[in-house]
Protein backbone atom coordinates (compact mmCIF):
# COMPACT_ATOMS: atom_id res chain seq x y z
CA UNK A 1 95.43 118.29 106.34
CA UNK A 2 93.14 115.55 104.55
CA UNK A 3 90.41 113.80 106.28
CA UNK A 4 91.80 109.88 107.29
CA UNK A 5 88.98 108.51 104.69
CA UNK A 6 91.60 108.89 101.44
CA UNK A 7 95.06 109.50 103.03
CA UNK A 8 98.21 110.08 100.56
CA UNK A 9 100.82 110.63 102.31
CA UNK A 10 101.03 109.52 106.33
CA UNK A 11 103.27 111.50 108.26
CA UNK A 12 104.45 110.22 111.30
CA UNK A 13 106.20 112.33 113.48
CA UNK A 14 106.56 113.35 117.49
CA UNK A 15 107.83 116.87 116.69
CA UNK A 16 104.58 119.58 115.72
CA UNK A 17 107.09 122.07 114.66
CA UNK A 18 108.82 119.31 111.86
CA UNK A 19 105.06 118.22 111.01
CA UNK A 20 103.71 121.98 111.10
CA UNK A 21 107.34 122.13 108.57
CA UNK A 22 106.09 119.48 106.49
CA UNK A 23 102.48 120.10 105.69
CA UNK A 24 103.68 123.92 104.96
CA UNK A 25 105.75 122.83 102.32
CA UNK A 26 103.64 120.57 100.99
CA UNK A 27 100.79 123.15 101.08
CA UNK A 28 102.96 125.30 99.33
CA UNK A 29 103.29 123.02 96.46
CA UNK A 30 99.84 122.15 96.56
CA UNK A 31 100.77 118.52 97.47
CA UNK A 32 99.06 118.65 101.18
CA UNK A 33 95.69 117.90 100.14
CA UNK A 34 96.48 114.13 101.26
CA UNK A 35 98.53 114.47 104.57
CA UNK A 36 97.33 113.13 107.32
CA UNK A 37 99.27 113.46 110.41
CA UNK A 38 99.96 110.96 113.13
CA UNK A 39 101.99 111.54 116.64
CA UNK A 40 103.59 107.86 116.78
CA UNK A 41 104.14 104.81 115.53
CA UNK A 42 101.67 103.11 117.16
CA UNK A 43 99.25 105.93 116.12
CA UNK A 44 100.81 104.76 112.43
CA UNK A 45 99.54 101.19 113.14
CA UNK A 46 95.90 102.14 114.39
CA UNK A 47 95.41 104.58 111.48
CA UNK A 48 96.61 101.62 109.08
CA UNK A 49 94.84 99.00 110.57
CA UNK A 50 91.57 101.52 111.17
CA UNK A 51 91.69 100.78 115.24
CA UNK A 52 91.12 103.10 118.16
CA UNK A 53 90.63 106.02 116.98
CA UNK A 54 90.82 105.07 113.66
CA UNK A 55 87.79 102.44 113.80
CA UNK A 56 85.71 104.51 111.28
CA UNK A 57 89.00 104.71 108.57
CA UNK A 58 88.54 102.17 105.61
CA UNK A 59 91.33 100.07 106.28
CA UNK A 60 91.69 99.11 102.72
CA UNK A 61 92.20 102.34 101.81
CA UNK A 62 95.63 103.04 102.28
CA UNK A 63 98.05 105.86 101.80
CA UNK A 64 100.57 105.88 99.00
CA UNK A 65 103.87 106.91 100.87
CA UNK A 66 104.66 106.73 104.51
CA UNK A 67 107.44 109.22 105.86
CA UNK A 68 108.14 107.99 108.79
CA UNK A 69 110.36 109.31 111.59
CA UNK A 70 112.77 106.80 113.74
CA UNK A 71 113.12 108.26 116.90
CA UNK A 72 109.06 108.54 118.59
CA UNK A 73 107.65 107.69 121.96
CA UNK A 74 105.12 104.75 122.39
CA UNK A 75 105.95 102.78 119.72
CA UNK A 76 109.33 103.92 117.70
CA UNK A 77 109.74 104.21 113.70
CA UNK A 78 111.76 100.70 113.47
CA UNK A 79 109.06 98.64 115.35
CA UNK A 80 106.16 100.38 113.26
CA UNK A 81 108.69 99.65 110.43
CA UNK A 82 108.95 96.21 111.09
CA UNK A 83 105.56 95.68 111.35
CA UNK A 84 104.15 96.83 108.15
CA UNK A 85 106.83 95.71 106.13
CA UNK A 86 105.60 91.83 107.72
CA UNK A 87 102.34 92.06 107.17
CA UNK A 88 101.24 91.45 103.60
CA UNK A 89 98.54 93.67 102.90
CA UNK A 90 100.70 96.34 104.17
CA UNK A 91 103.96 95.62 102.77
CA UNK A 92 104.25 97.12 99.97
CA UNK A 93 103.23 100.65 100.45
CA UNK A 94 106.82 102.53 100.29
CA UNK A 95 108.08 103.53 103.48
CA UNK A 96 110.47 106.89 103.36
CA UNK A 97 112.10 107.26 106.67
CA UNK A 98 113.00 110.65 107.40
CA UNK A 99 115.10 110.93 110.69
CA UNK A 100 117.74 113.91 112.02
CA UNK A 101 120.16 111.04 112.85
CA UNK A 102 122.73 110.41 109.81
CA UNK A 103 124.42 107.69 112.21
CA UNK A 104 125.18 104.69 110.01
CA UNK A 105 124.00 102.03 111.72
CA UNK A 106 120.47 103.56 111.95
CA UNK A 107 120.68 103.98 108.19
CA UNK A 108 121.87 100.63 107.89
CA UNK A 109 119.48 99.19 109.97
CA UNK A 110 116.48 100.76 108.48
CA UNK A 111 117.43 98.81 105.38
CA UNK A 112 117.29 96.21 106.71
CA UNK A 113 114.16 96.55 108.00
CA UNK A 114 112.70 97.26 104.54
CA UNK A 115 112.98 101.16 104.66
CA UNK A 116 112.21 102.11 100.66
CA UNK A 117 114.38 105.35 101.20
CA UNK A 118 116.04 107.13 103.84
CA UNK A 119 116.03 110.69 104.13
CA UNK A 120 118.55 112.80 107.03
CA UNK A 121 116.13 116.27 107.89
CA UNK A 122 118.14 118.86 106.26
CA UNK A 123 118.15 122.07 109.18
CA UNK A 124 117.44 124.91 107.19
CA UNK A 125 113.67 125.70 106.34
CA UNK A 126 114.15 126.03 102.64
CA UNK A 127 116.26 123.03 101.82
CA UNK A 128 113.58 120.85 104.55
CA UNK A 129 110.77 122.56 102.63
CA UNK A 130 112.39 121.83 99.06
CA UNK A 131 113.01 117.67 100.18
CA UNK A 132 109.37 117.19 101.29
CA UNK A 133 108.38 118.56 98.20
CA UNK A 134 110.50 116.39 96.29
CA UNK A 135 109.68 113.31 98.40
CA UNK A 136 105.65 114.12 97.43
CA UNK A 137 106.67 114.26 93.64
CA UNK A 138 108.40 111.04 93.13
CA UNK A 139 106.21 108.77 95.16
CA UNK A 140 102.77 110.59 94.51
CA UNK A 141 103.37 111.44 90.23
CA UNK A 142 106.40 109.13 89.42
CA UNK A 143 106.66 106.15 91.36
CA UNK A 144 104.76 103.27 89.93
CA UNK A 145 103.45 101.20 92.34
CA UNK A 146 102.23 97.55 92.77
CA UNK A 147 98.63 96.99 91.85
CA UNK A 148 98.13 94.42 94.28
CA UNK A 149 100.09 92.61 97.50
CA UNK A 150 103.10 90.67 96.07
CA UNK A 151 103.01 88.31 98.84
C-alpha cells in the first residue's frame, strides 16, 4: 500500500481479509500503488482531515475515490458518508460504497446520502477481484473530475 502523503484510492473497511482481497487485486492490475487502507470510518475522517494519527498527512491532498464499506465499528460508512458529502472541501471526491448487504433500503439510503455508486461484494474471489479492478479504472483513468469545490 501507498504512503498517506499522495493517497488514490481510500479504502475503508473493518474486514483484513476483504482489504487484504482488495489491494491483491488491485496489485494485480498494477492499480495499488495508491491504496491506502483505513479500519473505520472515523479512521476515514482523521486520514481526510489529517488528525490523530494522520496529523503529518497534507490535508489538501486528497484521494481520488473513496470505497467505502457501510457496516464498521466506531464510526459506520453512512455517518462518515454524511459527513464528507457536507463538508465542502470534501464533497466532491466520489464516494463508491461497497457493502455485502443488497437490502434496498441501505441502497436507497446511501443515495440519499450522496453515495456516487453502490457496489454489493460479489463472494467469489475472481468476480470480487475483477469489480475492484474495474472500480480503479473508471474513477482513476475515466472519470473526470471537478477541478475545484462546487460549493
Amino acid at each position: 500500500m501507498s504512503s498517506f502523503e499522495s493517497p488514490q484510492i481510500l479504502l475503508v473497511e473493518d474486514n483484513a481479509s476483504d482489504a487484504e482481497l482488495a489491494v491483491r487485486a488491485l496489485a494485480k492490475a498494477r492499480l495499488s500503488e495508491g491504496v491506502f487502507h483505513v479500519k473505520d470510518g472515523q479512521e476515514a475522517l482523521d486520514f481526510l482531515y489529517g488528525k490523530g494519527s494522520y496529523t503529518a498527512r497534507n490535508p489538501a491532498v486528497l484521494p481520488a475515490v473513496v470505497l467505502l464499506d457501510i457496516k464498521m465499528p466506531k464510526l459506520n460508512g453512512n455517518d462518515a458518508l454524511r459527513r464528507i458529502k457536507a463538508d465542502k472541501d470534501l464533497c466532491a471526491i466520489p464516494v463508491i460504497i461497497l457493502s455485502s448487504s443488497g437490502e434496498k433500503s441501505d441502497i436507497e439510503r446511501c443515495y440519499r446520502e450522496g453515495a456516487n455508486s453502490y457496489i454489493v461484494k460479489p463472494l467469489a474471489y475472481e468476480l470480487f477481484a475483477e469489480t475492484m479492478v474495474a472500480i480503479a479504472r473508471y474513477w482513476l483513468c475515466f472519470n473526470q473530475p471537478p477541478t475545484c469545490s462546487f460549493l
